[in-house]
PDB file of N, CA and C in Angstrom:
ATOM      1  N   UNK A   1     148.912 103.121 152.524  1.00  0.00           N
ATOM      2  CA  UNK A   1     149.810 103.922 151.731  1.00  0.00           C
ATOM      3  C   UNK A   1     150.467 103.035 150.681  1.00  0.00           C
ATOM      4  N   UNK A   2     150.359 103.459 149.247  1.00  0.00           N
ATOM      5  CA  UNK A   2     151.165 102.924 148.579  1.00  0.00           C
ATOM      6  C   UNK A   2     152.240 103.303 147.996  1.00  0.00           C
ATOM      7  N   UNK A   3     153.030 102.029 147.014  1.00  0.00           N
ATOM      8  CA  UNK A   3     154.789 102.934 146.648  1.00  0.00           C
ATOM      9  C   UNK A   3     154.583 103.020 145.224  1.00  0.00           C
ATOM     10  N   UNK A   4     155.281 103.409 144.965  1.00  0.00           N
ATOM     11  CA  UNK A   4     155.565 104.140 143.831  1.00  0.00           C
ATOM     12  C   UNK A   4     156.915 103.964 143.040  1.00  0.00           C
ATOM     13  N   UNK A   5     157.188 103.588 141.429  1.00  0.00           N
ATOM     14  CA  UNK A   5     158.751 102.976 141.135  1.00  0.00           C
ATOM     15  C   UNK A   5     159.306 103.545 140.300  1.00  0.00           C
ATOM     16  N   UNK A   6     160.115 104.324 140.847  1.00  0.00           N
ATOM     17  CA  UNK A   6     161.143 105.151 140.575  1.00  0.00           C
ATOM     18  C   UNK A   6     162.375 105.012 139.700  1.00  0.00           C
ATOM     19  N   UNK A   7     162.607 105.284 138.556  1.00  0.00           N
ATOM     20  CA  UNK A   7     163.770 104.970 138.197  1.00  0.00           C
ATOM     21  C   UNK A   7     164.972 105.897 138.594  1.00  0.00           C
ATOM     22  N   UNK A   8     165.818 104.825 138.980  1.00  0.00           N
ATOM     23  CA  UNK A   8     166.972 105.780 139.490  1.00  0.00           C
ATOM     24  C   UNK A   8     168.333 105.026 138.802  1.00  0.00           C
ATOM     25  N   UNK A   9     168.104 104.776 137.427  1.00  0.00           N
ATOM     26  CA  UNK A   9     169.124 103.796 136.687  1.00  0.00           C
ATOM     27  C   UNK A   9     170.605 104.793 136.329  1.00  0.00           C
ATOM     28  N   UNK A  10     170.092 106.623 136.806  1.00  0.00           N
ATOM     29  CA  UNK A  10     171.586 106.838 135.789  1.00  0.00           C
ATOM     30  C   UNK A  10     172.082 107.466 137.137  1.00  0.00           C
ATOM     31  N   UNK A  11     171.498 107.030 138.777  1.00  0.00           N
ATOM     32  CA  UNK A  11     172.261 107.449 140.051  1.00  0.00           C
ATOM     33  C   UNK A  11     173.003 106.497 140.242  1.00  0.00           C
ATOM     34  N   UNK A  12     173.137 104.924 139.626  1.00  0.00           N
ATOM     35  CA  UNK A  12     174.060 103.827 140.253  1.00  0.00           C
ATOM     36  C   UNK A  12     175.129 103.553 139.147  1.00  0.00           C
ATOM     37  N   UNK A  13     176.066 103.423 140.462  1.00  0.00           N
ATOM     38  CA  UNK A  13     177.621 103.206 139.987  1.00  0.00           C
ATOM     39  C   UNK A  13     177.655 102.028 140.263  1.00  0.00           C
ATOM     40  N   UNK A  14     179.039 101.215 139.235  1.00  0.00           N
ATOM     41  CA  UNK A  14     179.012  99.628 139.421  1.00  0.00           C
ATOM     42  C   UNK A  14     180.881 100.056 139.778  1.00  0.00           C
ATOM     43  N   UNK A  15     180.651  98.965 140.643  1.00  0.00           N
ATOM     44  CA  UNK A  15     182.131  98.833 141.686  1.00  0.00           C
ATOM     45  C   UNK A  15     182.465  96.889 141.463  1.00  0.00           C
ATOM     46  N   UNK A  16     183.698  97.214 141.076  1.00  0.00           N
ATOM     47  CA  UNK A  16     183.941  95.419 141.034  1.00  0.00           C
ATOM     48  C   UNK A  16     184.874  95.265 142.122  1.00  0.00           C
ATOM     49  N   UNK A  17     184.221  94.533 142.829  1.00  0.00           N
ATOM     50  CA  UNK A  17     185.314  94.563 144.262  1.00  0.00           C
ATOM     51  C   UNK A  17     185.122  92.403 144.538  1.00  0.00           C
ATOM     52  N   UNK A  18     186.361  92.069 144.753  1.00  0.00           N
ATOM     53  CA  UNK A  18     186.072  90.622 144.753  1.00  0.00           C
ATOM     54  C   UNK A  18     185.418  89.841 144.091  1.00  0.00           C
ATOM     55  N   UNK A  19     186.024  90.114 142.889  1.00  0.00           N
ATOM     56  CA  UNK A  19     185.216  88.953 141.507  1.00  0.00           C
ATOM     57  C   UNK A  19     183.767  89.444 141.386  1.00  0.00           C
ATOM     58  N   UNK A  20     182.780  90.629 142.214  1.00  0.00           N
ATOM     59  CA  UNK A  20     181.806  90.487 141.644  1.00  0.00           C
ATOM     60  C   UNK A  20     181.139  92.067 141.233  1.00  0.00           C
ATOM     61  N   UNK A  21     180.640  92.433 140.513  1.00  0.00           N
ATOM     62  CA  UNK A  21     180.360  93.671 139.980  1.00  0.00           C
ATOM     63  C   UNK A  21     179.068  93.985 141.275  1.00  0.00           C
ATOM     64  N   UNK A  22     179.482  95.037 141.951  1.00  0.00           N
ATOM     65  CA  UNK A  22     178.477  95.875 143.169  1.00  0.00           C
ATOM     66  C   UNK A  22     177.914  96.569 142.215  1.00  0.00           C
ATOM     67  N   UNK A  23     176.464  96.588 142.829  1.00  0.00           N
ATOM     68  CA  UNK A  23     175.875  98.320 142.750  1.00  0.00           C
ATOM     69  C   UNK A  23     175.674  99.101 143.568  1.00  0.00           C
ATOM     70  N   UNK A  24     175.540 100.390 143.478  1.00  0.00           N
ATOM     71  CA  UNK A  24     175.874 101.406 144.865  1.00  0.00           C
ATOM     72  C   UNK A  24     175.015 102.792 144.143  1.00  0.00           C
ATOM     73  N   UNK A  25     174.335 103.151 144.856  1.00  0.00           N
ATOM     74  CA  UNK A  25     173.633 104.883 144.838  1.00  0.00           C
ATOM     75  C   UNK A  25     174.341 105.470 145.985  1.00  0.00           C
ATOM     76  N   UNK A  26     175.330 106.042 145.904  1.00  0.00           N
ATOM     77  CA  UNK A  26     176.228 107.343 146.573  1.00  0.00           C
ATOM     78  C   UNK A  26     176.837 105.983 147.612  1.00  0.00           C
ATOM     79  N   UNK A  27     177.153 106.207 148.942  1.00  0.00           N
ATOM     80  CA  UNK A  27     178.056 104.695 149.281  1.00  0.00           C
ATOM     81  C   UNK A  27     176.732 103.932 149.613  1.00  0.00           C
ATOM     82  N   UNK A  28     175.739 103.694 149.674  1.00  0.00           N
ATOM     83  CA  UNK A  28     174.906 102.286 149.858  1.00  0.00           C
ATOM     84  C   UNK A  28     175.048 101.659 148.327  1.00  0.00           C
ATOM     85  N   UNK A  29     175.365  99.991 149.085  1.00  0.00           N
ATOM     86  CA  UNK A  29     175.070  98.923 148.033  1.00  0.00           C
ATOM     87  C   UNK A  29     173.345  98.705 147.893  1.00  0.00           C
ATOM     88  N   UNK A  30     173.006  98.611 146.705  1.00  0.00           N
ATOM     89  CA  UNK A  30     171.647  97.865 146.404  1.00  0.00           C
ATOM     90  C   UNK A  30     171.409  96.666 145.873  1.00  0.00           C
ATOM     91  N   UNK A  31     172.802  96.329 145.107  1.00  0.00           N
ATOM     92  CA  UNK A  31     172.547  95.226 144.518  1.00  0.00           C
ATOM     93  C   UNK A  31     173.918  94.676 144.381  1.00  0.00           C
ATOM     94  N   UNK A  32     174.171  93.905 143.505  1.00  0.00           N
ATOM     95  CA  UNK A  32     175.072  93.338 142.586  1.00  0.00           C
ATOM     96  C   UNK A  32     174.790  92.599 141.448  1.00  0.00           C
ATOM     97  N   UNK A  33     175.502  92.521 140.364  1.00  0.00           N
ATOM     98  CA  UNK A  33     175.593  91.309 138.891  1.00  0.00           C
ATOM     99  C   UNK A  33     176.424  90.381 139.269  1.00  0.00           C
ATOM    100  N   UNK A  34     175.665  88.986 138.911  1.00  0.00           N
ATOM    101  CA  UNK A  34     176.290  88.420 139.194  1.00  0.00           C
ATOM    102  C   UNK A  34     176.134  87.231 137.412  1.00  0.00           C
ATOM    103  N   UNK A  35     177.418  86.785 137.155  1.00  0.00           N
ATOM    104  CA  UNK A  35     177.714  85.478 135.975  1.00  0.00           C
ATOM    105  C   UNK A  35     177.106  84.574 136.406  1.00  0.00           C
ATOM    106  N   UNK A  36     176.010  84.098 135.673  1.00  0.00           N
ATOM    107  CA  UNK A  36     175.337  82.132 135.977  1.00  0.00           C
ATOM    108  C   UNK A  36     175.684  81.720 134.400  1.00  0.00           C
ATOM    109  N   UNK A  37     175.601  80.523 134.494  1.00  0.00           N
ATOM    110  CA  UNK A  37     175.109  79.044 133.395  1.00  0.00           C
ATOM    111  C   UNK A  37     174.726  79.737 132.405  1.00  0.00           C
ATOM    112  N   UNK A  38     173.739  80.680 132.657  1.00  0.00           N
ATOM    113  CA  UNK A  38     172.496  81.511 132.278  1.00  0.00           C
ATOM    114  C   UNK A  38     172.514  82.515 131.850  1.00  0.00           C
ATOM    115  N   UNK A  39     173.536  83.170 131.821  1.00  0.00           N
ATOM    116  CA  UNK A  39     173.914  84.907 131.804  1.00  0.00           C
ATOM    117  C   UNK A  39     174.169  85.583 132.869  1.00  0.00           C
ATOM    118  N   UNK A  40     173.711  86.841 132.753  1.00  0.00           N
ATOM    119  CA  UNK A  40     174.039  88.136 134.230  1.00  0.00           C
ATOM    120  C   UNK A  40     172.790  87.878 134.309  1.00  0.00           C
ATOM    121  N   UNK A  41     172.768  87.924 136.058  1.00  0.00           N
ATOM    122  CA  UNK A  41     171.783  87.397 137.368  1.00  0.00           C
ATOM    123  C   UNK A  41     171.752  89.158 137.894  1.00  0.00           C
ATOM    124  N   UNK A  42     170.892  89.590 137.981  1.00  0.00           N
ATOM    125  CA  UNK A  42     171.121  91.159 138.993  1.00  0.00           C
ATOM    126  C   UNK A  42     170.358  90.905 140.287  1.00  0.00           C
ATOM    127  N   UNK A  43     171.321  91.098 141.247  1.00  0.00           N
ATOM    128  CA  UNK A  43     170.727  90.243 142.113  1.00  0.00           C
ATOM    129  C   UNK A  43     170.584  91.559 143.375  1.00  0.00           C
ATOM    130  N   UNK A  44     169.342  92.197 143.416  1.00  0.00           N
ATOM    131  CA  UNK A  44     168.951  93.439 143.801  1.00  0.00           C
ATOM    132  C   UNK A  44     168.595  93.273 144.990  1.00  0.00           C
ATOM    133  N   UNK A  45     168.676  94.239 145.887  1.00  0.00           N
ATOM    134  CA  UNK A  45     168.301  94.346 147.465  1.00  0.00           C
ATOM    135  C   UNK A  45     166.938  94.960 147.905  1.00  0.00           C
ATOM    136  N   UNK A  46     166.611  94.390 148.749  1.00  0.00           N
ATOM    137  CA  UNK A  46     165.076  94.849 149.552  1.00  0.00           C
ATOM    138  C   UNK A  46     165.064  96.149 148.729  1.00  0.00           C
ATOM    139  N   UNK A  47     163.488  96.480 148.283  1.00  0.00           N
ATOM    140  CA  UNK A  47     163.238  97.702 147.872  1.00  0.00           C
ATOM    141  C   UNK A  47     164.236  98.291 146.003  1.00  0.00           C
ATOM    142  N   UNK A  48     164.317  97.669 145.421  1.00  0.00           N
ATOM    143  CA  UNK A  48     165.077  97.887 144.687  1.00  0.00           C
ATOM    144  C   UNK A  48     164.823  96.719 143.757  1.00  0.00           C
ATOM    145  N   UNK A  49     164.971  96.843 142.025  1.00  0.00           N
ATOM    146  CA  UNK A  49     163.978  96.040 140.927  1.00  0.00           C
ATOM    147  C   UNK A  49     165.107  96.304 139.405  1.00  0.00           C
ATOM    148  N   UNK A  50     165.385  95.188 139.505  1.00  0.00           N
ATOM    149  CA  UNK A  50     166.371  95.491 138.010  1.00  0.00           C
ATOM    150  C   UNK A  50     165.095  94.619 136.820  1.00  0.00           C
ATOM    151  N   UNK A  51     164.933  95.743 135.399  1.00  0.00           N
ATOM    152  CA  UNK A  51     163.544  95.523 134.714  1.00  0.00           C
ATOM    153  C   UNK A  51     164.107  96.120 133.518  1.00  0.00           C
ATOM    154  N   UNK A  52     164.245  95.236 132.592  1.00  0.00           N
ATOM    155  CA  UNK A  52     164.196  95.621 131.072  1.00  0.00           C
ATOM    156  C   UNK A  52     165.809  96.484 131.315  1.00  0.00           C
ATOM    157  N   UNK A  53     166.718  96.287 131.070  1.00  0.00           N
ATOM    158  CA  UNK A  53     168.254  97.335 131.736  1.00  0.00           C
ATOM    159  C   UNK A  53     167.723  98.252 132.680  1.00  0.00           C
ATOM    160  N   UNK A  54     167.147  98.622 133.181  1.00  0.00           N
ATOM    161  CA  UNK A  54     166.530  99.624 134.231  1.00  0.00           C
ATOM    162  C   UNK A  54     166.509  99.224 135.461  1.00  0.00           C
ATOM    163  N   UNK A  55     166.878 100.226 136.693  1.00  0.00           N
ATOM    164  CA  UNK A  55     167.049  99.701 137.707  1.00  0.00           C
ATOM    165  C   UNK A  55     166.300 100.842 138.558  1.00  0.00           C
ATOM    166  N   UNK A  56     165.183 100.304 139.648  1.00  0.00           N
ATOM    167  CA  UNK A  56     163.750 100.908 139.996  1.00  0.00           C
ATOM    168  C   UNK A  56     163.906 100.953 141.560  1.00  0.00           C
ATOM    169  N   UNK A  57     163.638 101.986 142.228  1.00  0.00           N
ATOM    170  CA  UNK A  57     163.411 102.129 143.440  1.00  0.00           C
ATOM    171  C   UNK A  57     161.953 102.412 143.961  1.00  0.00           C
ATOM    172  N   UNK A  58     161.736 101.285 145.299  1.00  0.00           N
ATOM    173  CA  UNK A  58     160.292 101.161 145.258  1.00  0.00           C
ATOM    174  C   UNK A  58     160.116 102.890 146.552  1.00  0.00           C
ATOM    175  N   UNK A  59     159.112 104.356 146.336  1.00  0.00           N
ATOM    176  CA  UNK A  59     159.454 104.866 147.672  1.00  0.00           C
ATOM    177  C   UNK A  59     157.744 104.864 147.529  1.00  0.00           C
ATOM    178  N   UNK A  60     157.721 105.508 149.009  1.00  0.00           N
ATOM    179  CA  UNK A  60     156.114 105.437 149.503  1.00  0.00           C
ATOM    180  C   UNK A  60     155.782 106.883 148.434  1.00  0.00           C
ATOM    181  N   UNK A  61     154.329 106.475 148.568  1.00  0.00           N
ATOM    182  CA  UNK A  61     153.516 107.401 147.869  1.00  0.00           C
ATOM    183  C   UNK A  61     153.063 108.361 148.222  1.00  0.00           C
ATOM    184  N   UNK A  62     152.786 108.366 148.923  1.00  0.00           N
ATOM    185  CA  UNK A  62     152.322 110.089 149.633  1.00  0.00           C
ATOM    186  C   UNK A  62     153.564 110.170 151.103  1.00  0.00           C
ATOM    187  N   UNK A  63     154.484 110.455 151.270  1.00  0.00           N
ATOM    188  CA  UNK A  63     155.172 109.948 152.504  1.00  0.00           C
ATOM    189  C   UNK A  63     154.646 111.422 153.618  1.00  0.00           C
ATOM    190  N   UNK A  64     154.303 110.671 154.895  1.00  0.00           N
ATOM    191  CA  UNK A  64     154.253 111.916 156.056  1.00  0.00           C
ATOM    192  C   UNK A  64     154.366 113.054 155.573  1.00  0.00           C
ATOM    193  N   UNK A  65     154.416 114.131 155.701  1.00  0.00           N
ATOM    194  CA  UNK A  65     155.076 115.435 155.543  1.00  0.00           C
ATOM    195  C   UNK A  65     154.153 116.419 156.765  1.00  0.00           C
ATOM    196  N   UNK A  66     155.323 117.345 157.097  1.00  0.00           N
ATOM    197  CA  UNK A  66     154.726 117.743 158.166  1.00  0.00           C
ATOM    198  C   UNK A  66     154.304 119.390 157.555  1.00  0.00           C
ATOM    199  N   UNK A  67     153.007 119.328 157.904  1.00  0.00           N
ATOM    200  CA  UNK A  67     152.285 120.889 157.480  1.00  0.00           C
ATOM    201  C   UNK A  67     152.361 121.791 158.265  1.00  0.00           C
ATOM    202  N   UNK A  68     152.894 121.296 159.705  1.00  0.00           N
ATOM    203  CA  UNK A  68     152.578 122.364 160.443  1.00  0.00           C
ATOM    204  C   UNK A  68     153.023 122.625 161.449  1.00  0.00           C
ATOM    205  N   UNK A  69     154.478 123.151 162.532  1.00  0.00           N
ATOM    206  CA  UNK A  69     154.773 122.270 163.457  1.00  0.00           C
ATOM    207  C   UNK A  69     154.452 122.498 164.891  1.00  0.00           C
ATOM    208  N   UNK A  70     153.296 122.864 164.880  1.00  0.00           N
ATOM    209  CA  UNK A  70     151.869 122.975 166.074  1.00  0.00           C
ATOM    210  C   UNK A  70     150.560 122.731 165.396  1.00  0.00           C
ATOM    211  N   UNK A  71     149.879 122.313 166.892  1.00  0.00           N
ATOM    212  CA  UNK A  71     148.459 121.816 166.613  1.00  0.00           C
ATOM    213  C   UNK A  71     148.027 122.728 167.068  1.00  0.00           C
ATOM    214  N   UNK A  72     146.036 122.780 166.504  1.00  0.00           N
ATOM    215  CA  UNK A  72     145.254 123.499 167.150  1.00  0.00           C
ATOM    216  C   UNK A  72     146.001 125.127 167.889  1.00  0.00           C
ATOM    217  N   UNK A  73     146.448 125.790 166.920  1.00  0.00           N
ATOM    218  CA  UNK A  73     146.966 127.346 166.767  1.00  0.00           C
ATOM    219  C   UNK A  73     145.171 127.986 166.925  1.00  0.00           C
ATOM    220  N   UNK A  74     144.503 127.227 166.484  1.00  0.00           N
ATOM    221  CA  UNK A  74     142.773 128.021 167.102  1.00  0.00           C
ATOM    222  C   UNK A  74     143.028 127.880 168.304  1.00  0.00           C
ATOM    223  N   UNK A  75     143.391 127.257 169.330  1.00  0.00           N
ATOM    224  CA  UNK A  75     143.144 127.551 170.516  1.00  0.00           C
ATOM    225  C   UNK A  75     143.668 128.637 171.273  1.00  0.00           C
ATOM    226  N   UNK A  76     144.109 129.054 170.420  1.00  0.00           N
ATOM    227  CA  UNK A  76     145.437 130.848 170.891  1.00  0.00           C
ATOM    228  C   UNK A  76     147.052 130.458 171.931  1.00  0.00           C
ATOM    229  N   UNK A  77     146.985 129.466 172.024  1.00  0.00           N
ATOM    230  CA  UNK A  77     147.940 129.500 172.786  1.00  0.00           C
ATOM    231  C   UNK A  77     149.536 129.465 171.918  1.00  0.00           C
ATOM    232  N   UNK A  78     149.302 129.450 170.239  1.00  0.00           N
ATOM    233  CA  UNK A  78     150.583 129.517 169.748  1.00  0.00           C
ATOM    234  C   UNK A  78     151.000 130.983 169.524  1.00  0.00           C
TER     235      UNK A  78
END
């Protein structure tokens, strides 16, 4: 199964809590910005991709889904 990358750049809110700018989609954190030497560092969590200002959620590609919630209904017993 593969994933698939989602932009979900205009669901995250930035929260500055203790010197450092959070990111958050509804209350989960995904990431944070962080100041280097260097500029802003976005320093993103498992599953999650900061790209060109855009910020990407990795989800599965075809995920489970359930078609049906019994088996073998040919056998008459549903």
């Amino acid at each position: 199964m593969g994933f698939v990358r989602v932009d979900v750049t205009g669901q995250v809110k930035g929260k500055y809590e203790a010197g450092t700018l959070n990111l958050y989609i509804g209350d989960t954190q995904i990431g944070k910005v962080l100041e280097t030497s260097q500029g802003l560092e976005h320093d993103m969590f498992r599953g999650y991709e900061f790209e060109q200002d855009k910020i990407y959620r990795y989800e599965q590609e075809n995920p489970d889904q359930i078609t049906s919630y019994v088996d073998n209904c040919e056998e008459g017993w549903c």
